[in-house]
N, C-alpha and C. Protein backbone atom coordinates (compact mmCIF):
# COMPACT_ATOMS: atom_id res chain seq x y z
N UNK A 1 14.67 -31.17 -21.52
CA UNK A 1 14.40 -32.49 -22.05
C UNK A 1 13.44 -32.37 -23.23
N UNK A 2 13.66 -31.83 -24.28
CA UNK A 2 12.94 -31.51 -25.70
C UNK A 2 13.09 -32.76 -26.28
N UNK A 3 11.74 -32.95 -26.54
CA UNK A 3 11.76 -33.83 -27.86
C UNK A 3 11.44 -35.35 -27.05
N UNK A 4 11.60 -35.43 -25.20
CA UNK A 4 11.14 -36.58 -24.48
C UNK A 4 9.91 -36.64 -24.44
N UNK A 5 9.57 -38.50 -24.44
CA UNK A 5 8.03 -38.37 -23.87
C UNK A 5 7.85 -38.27 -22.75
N UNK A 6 6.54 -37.79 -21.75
CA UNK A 6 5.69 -38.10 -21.09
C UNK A 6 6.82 -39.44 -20.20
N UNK A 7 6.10 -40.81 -20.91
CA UNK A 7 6.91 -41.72 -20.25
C UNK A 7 8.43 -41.93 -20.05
N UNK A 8 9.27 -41.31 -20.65
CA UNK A 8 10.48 -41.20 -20.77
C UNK A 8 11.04 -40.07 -19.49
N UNK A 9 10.12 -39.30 -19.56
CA UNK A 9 10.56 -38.33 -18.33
C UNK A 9 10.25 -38.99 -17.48
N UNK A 10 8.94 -39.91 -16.99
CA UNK A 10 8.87 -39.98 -15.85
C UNK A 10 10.35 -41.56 -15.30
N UNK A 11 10.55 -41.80 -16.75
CA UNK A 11 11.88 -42.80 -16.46
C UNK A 11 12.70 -42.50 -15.61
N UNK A 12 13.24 -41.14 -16.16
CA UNK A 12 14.16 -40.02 -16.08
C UNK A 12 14.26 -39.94 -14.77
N UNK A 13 12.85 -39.32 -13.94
CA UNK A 13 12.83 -38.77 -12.73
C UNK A 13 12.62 -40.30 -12.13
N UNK A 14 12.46 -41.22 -12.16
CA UNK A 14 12.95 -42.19 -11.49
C UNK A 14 14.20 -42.57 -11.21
N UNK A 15 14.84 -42.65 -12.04
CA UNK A 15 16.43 -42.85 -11.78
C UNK A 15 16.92 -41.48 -11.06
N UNK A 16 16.43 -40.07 -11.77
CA UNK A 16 17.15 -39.48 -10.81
C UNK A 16 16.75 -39.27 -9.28
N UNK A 17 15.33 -39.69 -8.85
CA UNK A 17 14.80 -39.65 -7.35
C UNK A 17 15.76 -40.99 -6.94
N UNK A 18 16.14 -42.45 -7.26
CA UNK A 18 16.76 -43.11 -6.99
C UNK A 18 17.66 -42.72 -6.63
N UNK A 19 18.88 -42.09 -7.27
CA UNK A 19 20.09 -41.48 -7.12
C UNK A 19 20.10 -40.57 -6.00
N UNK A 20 19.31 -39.56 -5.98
CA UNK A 20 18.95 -39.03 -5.05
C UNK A 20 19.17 -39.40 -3.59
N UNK A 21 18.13 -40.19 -3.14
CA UNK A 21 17.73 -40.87 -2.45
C UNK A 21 19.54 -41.87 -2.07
N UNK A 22 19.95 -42.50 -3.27
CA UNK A 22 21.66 -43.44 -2.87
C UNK A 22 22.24 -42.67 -2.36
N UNK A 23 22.34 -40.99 -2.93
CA UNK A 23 23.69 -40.05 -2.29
C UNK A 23 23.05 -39.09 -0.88
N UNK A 24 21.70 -39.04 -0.98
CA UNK A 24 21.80 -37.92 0.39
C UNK A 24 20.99 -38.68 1.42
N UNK A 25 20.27 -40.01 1.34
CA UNK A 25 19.32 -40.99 2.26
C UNK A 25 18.27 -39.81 2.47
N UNK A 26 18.48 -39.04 1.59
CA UNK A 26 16.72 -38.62 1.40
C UNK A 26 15.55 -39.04 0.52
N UNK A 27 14.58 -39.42 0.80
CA UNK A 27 13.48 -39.88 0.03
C UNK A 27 12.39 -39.69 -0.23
N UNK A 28 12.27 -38.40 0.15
CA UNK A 28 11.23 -37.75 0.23
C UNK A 28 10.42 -37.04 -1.16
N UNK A 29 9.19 -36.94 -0.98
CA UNK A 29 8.20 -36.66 -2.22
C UNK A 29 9.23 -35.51 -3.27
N UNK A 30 9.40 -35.55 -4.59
CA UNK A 30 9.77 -34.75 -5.43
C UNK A 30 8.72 -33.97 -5.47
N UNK A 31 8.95 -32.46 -5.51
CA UNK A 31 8.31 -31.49 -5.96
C UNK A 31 8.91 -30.98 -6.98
N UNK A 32 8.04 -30.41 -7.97
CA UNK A 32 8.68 -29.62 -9.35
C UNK A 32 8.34 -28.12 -8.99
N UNK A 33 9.59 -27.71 -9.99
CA UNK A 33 9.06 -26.39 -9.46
C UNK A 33 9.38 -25.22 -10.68
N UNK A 34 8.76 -23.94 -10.68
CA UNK A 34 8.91 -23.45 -11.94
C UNK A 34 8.78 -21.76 -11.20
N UNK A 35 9.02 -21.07 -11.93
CA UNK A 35 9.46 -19.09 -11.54
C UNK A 35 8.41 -18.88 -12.97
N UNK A 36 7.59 -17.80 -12.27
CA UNK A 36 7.09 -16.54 -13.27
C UNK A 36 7.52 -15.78 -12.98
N UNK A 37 8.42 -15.09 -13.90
CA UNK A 37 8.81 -13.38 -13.44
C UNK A 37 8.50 -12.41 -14.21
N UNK A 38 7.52 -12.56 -14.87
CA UNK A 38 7.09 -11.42 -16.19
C UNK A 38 5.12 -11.65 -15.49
N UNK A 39 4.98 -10.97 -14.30
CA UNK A 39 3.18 -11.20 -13.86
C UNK A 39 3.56 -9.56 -13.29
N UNK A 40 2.11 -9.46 -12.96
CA UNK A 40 1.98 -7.37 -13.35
C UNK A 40 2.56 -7.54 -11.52
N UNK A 41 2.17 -9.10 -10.57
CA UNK A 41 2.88 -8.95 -9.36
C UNK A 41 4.44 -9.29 -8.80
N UNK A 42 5.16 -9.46 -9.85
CA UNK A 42 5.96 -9.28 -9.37
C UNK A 42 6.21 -11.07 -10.25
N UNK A 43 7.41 -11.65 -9.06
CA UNK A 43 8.04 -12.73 -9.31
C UNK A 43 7.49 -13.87 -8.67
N UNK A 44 6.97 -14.91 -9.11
CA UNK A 44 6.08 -15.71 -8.58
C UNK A 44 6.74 -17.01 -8.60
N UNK A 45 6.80 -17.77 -7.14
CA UNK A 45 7.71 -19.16 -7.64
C UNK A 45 6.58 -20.44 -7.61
N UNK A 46 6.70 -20.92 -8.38
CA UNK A 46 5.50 -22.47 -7.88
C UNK A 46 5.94 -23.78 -7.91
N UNK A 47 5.73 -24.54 -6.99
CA UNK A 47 5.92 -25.75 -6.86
C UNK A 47 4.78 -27.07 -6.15
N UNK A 48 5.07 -28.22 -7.21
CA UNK A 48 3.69 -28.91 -7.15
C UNK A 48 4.51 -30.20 -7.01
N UNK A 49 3.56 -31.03 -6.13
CA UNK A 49 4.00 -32.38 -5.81
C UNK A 49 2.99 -33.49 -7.03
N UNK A 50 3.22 -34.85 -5.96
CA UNK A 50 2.34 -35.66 -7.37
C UNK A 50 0.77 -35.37 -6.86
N UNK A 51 0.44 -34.83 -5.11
CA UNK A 51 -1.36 -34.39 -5.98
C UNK A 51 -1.55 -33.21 -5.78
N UNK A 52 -0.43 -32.38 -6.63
CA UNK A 52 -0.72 -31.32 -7.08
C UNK A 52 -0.35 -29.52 -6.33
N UNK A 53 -0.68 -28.40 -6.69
CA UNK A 53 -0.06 -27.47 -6.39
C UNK A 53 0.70 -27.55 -4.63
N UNK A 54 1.47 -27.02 -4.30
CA UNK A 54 1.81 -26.91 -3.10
C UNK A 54 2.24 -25.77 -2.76
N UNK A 55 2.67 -24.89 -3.74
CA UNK A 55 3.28 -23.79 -3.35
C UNK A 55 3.02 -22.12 -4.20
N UNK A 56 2.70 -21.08 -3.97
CA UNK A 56 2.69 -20.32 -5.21
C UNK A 56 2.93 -19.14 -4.45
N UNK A 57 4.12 -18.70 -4.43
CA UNK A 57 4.76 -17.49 -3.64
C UNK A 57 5.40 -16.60 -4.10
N UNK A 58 5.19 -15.38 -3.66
CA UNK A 58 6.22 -14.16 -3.93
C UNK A 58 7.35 -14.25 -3.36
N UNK A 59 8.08 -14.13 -4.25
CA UNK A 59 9.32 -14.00 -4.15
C UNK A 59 10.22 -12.83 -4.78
N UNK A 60 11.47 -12.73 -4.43
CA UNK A 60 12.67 -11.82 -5.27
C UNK A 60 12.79 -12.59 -6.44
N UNK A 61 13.14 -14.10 -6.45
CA UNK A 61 13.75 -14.57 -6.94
C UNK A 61 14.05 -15.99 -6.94
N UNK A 62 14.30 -17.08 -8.01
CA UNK A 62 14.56 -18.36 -7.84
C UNK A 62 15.12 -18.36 -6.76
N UNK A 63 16.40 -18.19 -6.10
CA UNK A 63 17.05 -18.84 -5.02
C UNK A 63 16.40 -18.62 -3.59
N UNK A 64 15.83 -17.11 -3.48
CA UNK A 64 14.94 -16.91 -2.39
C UNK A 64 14.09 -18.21 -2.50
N UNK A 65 13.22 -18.59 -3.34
CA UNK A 65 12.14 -19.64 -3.36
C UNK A 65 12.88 -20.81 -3.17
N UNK A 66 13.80 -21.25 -4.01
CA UNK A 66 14.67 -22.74 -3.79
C UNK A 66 15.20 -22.86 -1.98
N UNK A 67 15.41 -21.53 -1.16
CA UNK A 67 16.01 -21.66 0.09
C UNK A 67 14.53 -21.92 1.09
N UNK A 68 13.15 -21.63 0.59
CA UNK A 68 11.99 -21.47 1.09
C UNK A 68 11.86 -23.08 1.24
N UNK A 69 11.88 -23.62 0.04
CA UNK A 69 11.32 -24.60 -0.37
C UNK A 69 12.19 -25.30 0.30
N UNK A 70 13.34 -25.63 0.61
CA UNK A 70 14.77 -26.56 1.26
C UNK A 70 14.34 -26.09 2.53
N UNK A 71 14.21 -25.29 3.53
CA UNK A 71 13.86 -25.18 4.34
C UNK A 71 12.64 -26.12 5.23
N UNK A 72 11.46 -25.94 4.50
CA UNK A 72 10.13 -26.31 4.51
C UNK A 72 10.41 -28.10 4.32
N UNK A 73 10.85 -28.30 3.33
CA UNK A 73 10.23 -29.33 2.48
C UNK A 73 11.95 -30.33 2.38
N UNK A 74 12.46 -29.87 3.37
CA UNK A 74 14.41 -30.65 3.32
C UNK A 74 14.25 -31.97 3.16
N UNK A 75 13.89 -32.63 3.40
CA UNK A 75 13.56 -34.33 2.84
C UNK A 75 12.92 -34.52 1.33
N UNK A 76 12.59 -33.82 0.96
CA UNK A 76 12.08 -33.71 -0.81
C UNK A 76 13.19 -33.39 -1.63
N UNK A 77 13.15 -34.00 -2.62
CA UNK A 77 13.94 -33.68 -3.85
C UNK A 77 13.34 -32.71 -4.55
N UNK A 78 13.88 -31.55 -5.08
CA UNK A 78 13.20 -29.86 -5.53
C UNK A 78 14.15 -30.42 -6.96
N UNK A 79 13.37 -30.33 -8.27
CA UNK A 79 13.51 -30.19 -9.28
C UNK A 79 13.18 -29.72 -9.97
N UNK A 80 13.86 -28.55 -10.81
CA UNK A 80 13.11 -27.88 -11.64
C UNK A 80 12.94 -28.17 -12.87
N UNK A 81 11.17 -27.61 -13.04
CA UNK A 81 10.60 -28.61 -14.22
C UNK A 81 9.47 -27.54 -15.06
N UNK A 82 9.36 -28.22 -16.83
CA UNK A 82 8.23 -27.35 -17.14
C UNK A 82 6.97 -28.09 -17.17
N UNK A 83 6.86 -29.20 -16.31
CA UNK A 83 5.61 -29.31 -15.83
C UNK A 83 4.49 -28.75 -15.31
N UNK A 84 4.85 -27.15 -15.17
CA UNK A 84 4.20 -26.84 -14.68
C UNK A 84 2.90 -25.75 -15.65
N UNK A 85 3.13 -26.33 -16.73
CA UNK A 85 2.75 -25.15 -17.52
C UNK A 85 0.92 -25.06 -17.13
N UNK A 86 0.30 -26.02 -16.93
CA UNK A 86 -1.00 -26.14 -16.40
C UNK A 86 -1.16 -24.69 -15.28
N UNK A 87 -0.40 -24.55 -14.51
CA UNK A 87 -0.58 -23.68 -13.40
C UNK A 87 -0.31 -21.98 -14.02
N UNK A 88 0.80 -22.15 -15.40
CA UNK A 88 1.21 -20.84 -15.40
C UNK A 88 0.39 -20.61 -16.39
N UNK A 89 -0.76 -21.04 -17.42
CA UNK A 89 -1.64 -20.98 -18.18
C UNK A 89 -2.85 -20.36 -17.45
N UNK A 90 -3.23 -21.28 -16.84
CA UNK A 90 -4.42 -20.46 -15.66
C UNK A 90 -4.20 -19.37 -14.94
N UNK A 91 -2.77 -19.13 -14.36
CA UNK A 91 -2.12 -17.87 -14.42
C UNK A 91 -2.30 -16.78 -15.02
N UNK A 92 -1.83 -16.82 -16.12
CA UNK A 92 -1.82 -16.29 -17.37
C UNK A 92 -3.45 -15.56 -17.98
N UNK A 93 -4.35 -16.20 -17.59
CA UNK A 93 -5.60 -16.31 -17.63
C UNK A 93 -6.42 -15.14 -17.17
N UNK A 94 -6.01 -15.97 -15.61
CA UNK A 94 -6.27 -14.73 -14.34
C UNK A 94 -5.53 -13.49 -14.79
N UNK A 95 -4.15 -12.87 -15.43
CA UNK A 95 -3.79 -11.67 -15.05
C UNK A 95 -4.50 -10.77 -16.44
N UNK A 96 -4.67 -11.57 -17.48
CA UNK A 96 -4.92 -11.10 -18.55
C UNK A 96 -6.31 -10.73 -18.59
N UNK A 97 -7.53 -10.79 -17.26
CA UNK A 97 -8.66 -11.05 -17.04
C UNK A 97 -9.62 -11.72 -17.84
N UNK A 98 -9.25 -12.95 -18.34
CA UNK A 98 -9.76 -14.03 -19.14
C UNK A 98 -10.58 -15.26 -18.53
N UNK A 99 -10.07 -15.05 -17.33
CA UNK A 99 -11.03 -16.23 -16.26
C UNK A 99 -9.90 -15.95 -14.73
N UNK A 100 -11.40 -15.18 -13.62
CA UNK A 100 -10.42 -14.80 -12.72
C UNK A 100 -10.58 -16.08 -11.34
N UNK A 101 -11.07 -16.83 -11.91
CA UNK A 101 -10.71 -18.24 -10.96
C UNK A 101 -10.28 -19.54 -11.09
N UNK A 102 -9.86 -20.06 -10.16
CA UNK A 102 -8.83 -21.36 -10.48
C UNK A 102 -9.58 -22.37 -10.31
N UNK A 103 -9.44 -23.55 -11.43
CA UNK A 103 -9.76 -24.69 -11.23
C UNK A 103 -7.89 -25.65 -11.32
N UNK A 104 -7.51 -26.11 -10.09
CA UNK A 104 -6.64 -26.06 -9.97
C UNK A 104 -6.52 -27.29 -8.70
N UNK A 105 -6.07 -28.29 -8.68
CA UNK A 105 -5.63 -29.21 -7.82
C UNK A 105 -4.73 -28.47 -6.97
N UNK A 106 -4.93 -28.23 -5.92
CA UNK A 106 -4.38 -28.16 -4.69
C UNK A 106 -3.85 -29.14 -3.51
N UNK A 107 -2.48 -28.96 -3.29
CA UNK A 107 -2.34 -29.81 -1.79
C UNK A 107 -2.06 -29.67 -0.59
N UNK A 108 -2.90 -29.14 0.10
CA UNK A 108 -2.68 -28.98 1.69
C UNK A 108 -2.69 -29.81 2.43
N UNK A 109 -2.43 -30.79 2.44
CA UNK A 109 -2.58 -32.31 3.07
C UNK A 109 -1.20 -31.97 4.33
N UNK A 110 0.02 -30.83 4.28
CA UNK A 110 0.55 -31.04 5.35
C UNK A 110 0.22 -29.92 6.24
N UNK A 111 -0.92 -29.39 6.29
CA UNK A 111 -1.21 -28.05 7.11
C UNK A 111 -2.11 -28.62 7.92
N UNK A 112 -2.82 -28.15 9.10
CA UNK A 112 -3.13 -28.21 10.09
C UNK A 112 -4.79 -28.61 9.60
N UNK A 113 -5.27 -29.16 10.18
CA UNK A 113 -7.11 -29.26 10.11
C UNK A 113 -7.68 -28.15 9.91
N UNK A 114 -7.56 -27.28 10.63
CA UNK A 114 -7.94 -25.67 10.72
C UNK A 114 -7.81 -25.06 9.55
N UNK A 115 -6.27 -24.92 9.31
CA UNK A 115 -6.51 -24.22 8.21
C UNK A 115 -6.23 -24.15 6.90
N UNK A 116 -6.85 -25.96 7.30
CA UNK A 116 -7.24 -26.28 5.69
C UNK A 116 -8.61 -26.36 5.28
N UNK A 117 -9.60 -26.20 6.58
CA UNK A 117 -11.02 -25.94 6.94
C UNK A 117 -10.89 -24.19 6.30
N UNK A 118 -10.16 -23.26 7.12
CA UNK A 118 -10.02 -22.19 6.47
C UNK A 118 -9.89 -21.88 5.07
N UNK A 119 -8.66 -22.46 4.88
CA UNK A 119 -8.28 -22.21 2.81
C UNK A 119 -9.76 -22.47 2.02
N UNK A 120 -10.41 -23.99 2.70
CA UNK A 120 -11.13 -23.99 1.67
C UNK A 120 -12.47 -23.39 1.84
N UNK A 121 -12.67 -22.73 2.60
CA UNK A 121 -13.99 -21.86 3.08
C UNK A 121 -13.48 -21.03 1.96
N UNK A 122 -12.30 -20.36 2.23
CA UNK A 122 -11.54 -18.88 1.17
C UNK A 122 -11.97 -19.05 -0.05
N UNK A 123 -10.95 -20.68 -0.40
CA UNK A 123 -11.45 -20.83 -1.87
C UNK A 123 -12.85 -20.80 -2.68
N UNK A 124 -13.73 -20.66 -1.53
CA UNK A 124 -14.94 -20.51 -2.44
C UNK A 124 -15.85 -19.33 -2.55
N UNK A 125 -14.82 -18.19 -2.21
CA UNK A 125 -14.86 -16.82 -2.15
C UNK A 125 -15.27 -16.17 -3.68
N UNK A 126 -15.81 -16.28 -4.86
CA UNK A 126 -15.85 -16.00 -5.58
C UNK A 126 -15.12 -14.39 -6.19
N UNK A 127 -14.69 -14.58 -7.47
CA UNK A 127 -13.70 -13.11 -8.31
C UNK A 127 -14.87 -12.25 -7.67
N UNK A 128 -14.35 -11.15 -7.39
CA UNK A 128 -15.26 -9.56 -7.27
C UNK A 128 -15.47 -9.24 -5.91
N UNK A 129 -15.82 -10.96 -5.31
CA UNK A 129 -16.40 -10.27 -3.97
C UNK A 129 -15.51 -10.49 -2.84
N UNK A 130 -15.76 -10.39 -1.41
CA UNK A 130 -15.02 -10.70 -0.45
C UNK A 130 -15.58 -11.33 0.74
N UNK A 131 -15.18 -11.45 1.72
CA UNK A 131 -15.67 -11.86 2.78
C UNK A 131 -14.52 -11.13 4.00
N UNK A 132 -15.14 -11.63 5.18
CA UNK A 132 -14.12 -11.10 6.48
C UNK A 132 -13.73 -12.19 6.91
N UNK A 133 -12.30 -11.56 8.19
CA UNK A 133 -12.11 -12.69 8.68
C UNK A 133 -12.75 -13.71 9.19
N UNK A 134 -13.74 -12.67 10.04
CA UNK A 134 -14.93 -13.57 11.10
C UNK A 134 -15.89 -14.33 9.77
N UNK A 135 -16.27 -13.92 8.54
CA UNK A 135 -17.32 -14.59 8.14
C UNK A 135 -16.37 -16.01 7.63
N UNK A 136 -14.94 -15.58 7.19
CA UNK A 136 -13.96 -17.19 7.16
C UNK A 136 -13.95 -17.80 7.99
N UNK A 137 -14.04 -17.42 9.10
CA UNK A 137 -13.49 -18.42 10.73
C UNK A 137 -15.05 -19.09 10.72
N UNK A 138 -16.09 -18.33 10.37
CA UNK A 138 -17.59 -19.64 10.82
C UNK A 138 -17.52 -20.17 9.73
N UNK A 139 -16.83 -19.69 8.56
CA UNK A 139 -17.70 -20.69 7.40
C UNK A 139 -15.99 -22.28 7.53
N UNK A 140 -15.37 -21.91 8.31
CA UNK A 140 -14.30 -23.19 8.54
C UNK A 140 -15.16 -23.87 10.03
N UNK A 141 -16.12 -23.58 10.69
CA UNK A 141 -16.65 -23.89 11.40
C UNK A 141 -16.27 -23.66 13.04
N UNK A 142 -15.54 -22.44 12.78
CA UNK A 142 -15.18 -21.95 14.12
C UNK A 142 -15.56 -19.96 14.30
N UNK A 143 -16.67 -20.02 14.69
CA UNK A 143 -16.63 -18.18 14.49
C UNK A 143 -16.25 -17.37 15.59
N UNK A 144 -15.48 -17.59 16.39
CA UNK A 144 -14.41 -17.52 17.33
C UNK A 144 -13.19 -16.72 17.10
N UNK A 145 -12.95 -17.56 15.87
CA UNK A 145 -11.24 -17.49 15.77
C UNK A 145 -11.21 -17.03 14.66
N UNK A 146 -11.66 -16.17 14.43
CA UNK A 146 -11.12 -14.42 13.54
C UNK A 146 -9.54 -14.89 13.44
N UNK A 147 -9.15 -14.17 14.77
CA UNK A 147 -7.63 -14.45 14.63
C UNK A 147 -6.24 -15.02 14.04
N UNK A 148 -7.15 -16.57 14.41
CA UNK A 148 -6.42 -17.79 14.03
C UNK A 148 -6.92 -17.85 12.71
N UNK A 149 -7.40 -17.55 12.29
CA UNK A 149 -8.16 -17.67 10.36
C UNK A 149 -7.60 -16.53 10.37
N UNK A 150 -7.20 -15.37 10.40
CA UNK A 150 -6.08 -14.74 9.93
C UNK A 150 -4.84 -15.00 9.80
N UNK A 151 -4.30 -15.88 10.65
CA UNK A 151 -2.83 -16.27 10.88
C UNK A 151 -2.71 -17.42 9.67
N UNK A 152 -3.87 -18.37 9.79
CA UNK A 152 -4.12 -19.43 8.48
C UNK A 152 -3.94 -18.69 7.34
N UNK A 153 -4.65 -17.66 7.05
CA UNK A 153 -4.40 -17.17 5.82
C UNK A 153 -3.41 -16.15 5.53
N UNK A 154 -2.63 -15.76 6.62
CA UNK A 154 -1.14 -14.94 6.58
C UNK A 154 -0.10 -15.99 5.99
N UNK A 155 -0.42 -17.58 6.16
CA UNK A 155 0.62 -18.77 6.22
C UNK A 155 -0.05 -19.17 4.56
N UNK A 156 -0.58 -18.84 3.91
CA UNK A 156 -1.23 -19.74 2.83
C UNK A 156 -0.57 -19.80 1.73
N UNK A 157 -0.17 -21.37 1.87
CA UNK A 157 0.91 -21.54 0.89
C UNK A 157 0.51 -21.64 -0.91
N UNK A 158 -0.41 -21.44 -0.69
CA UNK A 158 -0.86 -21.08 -2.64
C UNK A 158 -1.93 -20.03 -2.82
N UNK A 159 -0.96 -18.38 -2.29
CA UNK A 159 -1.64 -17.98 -2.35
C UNK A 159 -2.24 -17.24 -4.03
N UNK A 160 -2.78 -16.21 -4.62
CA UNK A 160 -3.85 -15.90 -5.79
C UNK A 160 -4.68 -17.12 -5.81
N UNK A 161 -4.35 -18.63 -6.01
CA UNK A 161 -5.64 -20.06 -6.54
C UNK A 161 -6.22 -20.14 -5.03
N UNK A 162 -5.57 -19.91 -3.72
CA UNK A 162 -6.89 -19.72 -2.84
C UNK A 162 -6.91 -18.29 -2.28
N UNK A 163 -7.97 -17.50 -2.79
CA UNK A 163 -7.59 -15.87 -2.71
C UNK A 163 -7.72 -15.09 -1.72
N UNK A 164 -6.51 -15.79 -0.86
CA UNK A 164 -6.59 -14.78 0.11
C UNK A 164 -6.87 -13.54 0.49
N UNK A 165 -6.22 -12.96 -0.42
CA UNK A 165 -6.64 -11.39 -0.68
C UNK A 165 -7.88 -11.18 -0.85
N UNK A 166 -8.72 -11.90 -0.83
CA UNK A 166 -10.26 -11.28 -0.61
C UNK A 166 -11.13 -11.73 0.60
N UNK A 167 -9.75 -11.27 1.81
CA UNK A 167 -10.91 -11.45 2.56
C UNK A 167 -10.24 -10.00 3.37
N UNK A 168 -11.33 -9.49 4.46
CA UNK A 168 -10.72 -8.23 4.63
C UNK A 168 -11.13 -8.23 6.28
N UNK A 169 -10.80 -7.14 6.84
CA UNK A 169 -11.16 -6.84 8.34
C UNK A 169 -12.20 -6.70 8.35
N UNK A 170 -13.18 -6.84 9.25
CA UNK A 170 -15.01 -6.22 9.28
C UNK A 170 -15.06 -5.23 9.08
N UNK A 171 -14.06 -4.34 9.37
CA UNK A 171 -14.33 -2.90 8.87
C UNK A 171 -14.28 -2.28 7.52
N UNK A 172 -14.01 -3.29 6.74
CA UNK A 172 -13.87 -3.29 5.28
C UNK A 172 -12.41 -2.90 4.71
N UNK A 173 -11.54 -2.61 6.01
CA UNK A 173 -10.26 -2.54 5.39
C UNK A 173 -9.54 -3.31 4.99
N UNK A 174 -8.17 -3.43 4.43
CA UNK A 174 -7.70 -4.71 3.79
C UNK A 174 -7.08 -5.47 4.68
N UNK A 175 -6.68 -4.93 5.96
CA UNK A 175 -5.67 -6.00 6.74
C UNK A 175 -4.49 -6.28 6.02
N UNK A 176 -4.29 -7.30 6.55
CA UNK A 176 -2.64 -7.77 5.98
C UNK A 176 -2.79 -8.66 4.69
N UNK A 177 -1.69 -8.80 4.64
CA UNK A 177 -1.15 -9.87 3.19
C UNK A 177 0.34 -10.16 3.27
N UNK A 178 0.62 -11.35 2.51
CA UNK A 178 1.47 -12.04 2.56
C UNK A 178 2.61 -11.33 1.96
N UNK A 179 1.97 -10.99 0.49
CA UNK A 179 2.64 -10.53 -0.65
C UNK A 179 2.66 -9.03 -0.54
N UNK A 180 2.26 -8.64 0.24
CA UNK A 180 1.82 -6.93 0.54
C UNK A 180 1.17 -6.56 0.12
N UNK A 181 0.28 -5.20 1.50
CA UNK A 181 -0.93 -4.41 0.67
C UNK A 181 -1.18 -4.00 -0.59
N UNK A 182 0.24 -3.51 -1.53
CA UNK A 182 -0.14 -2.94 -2.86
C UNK A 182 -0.45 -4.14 -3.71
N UNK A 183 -0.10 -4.92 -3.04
CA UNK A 183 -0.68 -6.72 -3.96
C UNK A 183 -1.91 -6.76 -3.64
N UNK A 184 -2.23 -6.63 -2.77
CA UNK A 184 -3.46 -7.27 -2.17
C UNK A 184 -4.54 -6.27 -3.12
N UNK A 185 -4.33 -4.88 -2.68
CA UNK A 185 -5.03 -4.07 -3.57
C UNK A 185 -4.91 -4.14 -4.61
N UNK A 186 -3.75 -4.29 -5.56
CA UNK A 186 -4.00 -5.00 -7.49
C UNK A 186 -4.66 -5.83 -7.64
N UNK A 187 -4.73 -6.85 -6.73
CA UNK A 187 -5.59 -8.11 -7.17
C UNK A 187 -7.07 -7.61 -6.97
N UNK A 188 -7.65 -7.09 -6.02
CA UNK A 188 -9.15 -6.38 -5.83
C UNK A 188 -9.33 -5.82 -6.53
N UNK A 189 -8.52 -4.83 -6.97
CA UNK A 189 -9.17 -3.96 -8.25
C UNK A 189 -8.72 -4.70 -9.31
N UNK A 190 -8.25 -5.73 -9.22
CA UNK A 190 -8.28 -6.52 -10.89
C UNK A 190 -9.08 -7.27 -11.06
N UNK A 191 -9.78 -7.94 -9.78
CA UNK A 191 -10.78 -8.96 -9.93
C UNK A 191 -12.43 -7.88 -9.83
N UNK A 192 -12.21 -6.80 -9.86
CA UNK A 192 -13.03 -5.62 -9.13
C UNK A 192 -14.04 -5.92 -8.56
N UNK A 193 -13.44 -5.50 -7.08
CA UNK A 193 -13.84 -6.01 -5.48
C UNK A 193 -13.77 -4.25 -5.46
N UNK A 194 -12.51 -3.71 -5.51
CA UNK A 194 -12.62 -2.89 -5.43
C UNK A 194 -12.50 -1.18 -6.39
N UNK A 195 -12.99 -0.55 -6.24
CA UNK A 195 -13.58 0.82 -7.31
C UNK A 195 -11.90 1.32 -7.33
């Protein structure tokens, strides 16, 4: 849509969420959604509702992510859009080591109390350093549940803007990751956490 305004698109996506909505009696929130496939990690899919990021995952590939997203989110209309350029700029940012943290609207509004208490303990993990599971699970206000603040952050649906990858086992090892260990370790030694 070159050369539309602002208001003209959002015309646009009105009539087509209408339509939508006439042929499948679905009505559910539109998410936009957009693919990086040129990042030093690989293929990255993102998708953002109206308050904001919802999704930022490794993937193979658009259709892997489009079947993620239909899965998850089957009552939403998935449209792909370059709205998203806000997210792939700050992106862009982070890999180029120009600014390695996100100021970035996030929406976890459909995840659990927990571990959205979790994410945002994470998110305020600052570039370089780390934390453990256990020091995530008290700072979400449960220092108990190591565990379950691992499983929260095995599930974290935007992950690099809340950085999961910096949090590690008490023993200082890396534990798991979503995107896999050799991810987890690029991002530490890119944000240098680790030597």
């Amino acid at each position: 849509m070159t050369g539309t305004t602002a208001e003209e698109r959002k015309a646009i996506e009105r009539i087509v969420r209408g339509a939508f909505g006439a042929l499948t009696g679905r009505r559910g929130e539109a998410l936009r959604y957009a693919m990086m496939d040129d990042t030093p990690v690989g293929v990255l899919g993102l998708a953002a509702g109206a308050r904001g990021l919802r999704h930022l995952s490794f993937v193979r590939g658009e259709d892997e992510f489009l079947e993620r997203l239909l899965a998850e989110h089957g009552d939403a209309q998935i449209l792909k859009s370059a709205e998203l350029d806000e997210v792939r700029r700050a992106l862009d940012r982070y890999f180029s080591g120009k600014r390695l943290d996100f100021d970035l609207t996030v929406d976890l509004g459909d995840l659990a109390p927990f571990h959205q208490r979790v994410l945002g303990a994470t998110a305020k993990i600052p570039a370089g350093r780390v934390a453990t599971y256990m020091q995530v699970a008290a700072r979400a206000g449960s220092p108990k549940a190591s565990r379950a603040a691992g499983n929260a952050l095995h599930n974290n649906p935007v992950a690099i803007v809340v950085p999961c990858h910096r949090v590690l086992r008490t023993d200082g090892s890396l534990g798991g990751y979503g995107g896999g260990l050799p991810i987890k370790e690029w991002l530490l030694r890119h944000e240098g956490a680790l030597l």
